[in-house]
N, C-alpha and C. Protein backbone atom coordinates (compact mmCIF):
# COMPACT_ATOMS: atom_id res chain seq x y z
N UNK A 1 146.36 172.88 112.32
CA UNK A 1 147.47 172.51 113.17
C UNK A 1 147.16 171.16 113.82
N UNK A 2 147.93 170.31 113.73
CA UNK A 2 148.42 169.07 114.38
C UNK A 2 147.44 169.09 115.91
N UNK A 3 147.40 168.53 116.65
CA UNK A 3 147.16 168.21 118.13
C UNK A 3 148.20 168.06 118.69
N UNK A 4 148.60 169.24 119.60
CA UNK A 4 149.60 168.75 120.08
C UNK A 4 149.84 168.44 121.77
N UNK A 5 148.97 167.57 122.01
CA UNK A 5 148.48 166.87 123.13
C UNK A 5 148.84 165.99 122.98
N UNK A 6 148.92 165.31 121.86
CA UNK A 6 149.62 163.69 121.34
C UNK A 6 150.57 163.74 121.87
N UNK A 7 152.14 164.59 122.07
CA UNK A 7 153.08 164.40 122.41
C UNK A 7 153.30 163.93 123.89
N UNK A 8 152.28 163.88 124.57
CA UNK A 8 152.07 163.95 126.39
C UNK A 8 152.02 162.41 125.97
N UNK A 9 151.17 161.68 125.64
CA UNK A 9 151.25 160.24 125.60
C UNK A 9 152.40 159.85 125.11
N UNK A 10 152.51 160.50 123.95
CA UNK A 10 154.24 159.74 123.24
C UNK A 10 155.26 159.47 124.37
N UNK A 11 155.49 161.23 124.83
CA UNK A 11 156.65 161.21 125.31
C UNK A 11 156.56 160.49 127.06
N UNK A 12 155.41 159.76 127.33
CA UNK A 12 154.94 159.28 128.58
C UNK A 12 155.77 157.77 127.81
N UNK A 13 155.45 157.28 127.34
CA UNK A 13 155.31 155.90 126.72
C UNK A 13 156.88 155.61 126.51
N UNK A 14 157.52 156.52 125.30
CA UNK A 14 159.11 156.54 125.24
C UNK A 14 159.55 156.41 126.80
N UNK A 15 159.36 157.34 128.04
CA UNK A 15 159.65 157.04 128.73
C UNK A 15 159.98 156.11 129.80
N UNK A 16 159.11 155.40 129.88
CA UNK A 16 158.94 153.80 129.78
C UNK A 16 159.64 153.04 129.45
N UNK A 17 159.23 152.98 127.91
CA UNK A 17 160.39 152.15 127.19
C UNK A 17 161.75 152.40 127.88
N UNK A 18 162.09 153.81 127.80
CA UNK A 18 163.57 154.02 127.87
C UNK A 18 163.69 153.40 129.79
N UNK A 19 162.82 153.52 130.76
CA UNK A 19 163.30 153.30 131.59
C UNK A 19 163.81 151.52 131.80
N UNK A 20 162.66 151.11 131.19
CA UNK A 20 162.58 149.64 131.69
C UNK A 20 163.25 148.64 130.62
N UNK A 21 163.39 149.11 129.71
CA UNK A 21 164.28 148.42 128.58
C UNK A 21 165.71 148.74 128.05
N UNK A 22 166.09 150.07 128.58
CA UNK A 22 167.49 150.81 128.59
C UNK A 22 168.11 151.48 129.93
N UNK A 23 167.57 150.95 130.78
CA UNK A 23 167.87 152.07 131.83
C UNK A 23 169.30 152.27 131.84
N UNK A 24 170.48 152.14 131.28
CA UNK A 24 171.66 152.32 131.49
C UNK A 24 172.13 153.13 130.20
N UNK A 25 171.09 153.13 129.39
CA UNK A 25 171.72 154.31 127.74
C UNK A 25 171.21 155.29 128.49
N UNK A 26 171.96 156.64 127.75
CA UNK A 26 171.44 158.10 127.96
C UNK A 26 170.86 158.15 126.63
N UNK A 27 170.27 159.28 126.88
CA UNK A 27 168.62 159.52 126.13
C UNK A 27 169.18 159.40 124.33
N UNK A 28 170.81 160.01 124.24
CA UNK A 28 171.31 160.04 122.68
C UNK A 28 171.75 158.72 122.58
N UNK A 29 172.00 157.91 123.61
CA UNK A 29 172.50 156.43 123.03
C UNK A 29 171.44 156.13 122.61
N UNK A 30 170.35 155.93 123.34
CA UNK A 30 168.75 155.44 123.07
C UNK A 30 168.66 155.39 121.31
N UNK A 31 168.33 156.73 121.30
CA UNK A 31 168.05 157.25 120.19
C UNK A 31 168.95 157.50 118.89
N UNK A 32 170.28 157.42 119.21
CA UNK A 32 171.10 156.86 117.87
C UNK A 32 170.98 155.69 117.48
N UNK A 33 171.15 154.60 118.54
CA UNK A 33 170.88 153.21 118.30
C UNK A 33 169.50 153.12 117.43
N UNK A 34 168.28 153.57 118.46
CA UNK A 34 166.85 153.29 117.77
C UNK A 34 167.24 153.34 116.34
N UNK A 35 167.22 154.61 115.99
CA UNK A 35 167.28 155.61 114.59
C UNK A 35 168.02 154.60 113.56
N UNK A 36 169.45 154.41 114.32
CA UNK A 36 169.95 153.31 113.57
C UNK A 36 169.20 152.01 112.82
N UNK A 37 168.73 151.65 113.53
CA UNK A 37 168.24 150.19 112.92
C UNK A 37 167.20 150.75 112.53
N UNK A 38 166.41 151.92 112.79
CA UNK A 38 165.17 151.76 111.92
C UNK A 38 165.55 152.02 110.37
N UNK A 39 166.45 152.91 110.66
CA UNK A 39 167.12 153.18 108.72
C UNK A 39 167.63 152.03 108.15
N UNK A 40 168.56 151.07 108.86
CA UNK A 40 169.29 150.44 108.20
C UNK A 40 168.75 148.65 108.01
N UNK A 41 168.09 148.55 109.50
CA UNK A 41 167.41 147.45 109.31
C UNK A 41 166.07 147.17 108.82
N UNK A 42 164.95 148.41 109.53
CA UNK A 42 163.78 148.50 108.54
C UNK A 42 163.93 149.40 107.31
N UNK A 43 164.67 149.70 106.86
CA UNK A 43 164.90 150.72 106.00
C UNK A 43 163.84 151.65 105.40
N UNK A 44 163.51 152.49 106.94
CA UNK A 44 162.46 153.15 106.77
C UNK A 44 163.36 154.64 107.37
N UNK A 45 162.78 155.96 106.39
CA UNK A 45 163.61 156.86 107.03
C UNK A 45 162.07 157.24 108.13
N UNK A 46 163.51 157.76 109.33
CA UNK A 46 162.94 158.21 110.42
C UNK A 46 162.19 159.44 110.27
N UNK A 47 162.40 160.86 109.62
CA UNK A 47 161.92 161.65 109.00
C UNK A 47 160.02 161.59 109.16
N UNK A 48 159.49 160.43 108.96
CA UNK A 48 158.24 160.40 108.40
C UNK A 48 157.26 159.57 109.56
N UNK A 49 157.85 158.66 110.07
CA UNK A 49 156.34 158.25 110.67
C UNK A 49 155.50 158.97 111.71
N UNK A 50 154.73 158.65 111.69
CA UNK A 50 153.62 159.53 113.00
C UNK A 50 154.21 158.44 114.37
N UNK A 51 153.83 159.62 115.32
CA UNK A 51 154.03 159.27 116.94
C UNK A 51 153.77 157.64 116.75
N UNK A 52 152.25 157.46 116.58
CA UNK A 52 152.08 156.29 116.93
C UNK A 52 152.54 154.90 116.45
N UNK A 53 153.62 155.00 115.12
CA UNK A 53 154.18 154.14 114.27
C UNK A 53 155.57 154.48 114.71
N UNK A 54 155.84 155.96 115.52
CA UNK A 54 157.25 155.57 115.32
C UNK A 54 157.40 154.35 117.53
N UNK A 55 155.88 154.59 117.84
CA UNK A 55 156.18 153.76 119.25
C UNK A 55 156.33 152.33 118.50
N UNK A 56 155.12 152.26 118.01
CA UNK A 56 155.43 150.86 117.34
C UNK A 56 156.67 149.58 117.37
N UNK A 57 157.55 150.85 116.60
CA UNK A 57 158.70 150.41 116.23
C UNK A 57 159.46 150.65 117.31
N UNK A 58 159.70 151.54 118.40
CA UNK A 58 160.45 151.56 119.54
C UNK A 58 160.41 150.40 120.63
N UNK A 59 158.89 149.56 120.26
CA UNK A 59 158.48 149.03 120.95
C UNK A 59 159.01 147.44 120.10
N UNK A 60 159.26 146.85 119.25
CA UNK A 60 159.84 146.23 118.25
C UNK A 60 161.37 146.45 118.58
N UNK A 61 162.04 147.51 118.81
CA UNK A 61 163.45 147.61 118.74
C UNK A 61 163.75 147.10 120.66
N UNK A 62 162.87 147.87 121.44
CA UNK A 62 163.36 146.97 122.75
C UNK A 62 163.23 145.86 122.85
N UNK A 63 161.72 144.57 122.26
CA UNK A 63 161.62 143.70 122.12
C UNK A 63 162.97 142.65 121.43
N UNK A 64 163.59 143.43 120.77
CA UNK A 64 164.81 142.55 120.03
C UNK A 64 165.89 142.99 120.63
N UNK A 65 166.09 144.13 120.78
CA UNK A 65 167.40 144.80 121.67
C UNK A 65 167.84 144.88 122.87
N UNK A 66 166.89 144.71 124.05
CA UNK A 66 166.73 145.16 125.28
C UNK A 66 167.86 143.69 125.97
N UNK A 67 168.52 143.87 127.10
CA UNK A 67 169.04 143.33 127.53
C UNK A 67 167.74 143.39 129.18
N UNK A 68 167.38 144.20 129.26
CA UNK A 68 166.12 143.73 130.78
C UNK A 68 164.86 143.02 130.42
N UNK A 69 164.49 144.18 129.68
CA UNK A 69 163.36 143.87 129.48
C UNK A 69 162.33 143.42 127.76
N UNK A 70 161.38 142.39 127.89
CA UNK A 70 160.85 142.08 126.81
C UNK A 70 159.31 142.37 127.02
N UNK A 71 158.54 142.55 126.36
CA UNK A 71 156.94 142.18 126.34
C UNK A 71 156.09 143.42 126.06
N UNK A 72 156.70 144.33 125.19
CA UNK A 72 155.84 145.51 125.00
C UNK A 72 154.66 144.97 123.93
């Protein structure tokens, strides 16, 4: 079985992101948008990456998307 202690950092970190780079989406805008561009612009399905590749990329999508905030 997986570790599933990992999710305490993930879901610490998403949080973050979501506060300081979206604070005005709710948690499904967040995350349709994200999802969105990761399929269509990285054309990677969401399905597969691990925690730490899918921050990566969350962290890549506020960097280009974010209307507050930049510098993850």
């Amino acid at each position: 079985m997986r570790d599933q202690n990992r999710l305490y950092s993930f879901y610490s970190e998403l949080t973050e992101i979501h506060k300081r780079s979206f604070p005005d989406w709710r948690f499904g805008q967040f995350m349709y948008n994200f999802l969105g561009w990761l399929r269509y612009e990285k054309n990677l399905d969401p399905f597969f990456p691990e925690e730490d590749k899918m921050l990566k990329y969350i962290k890549e999508y506020a960097n280009t998307h974010s209307p507050y905030y930049r510098g993850w």
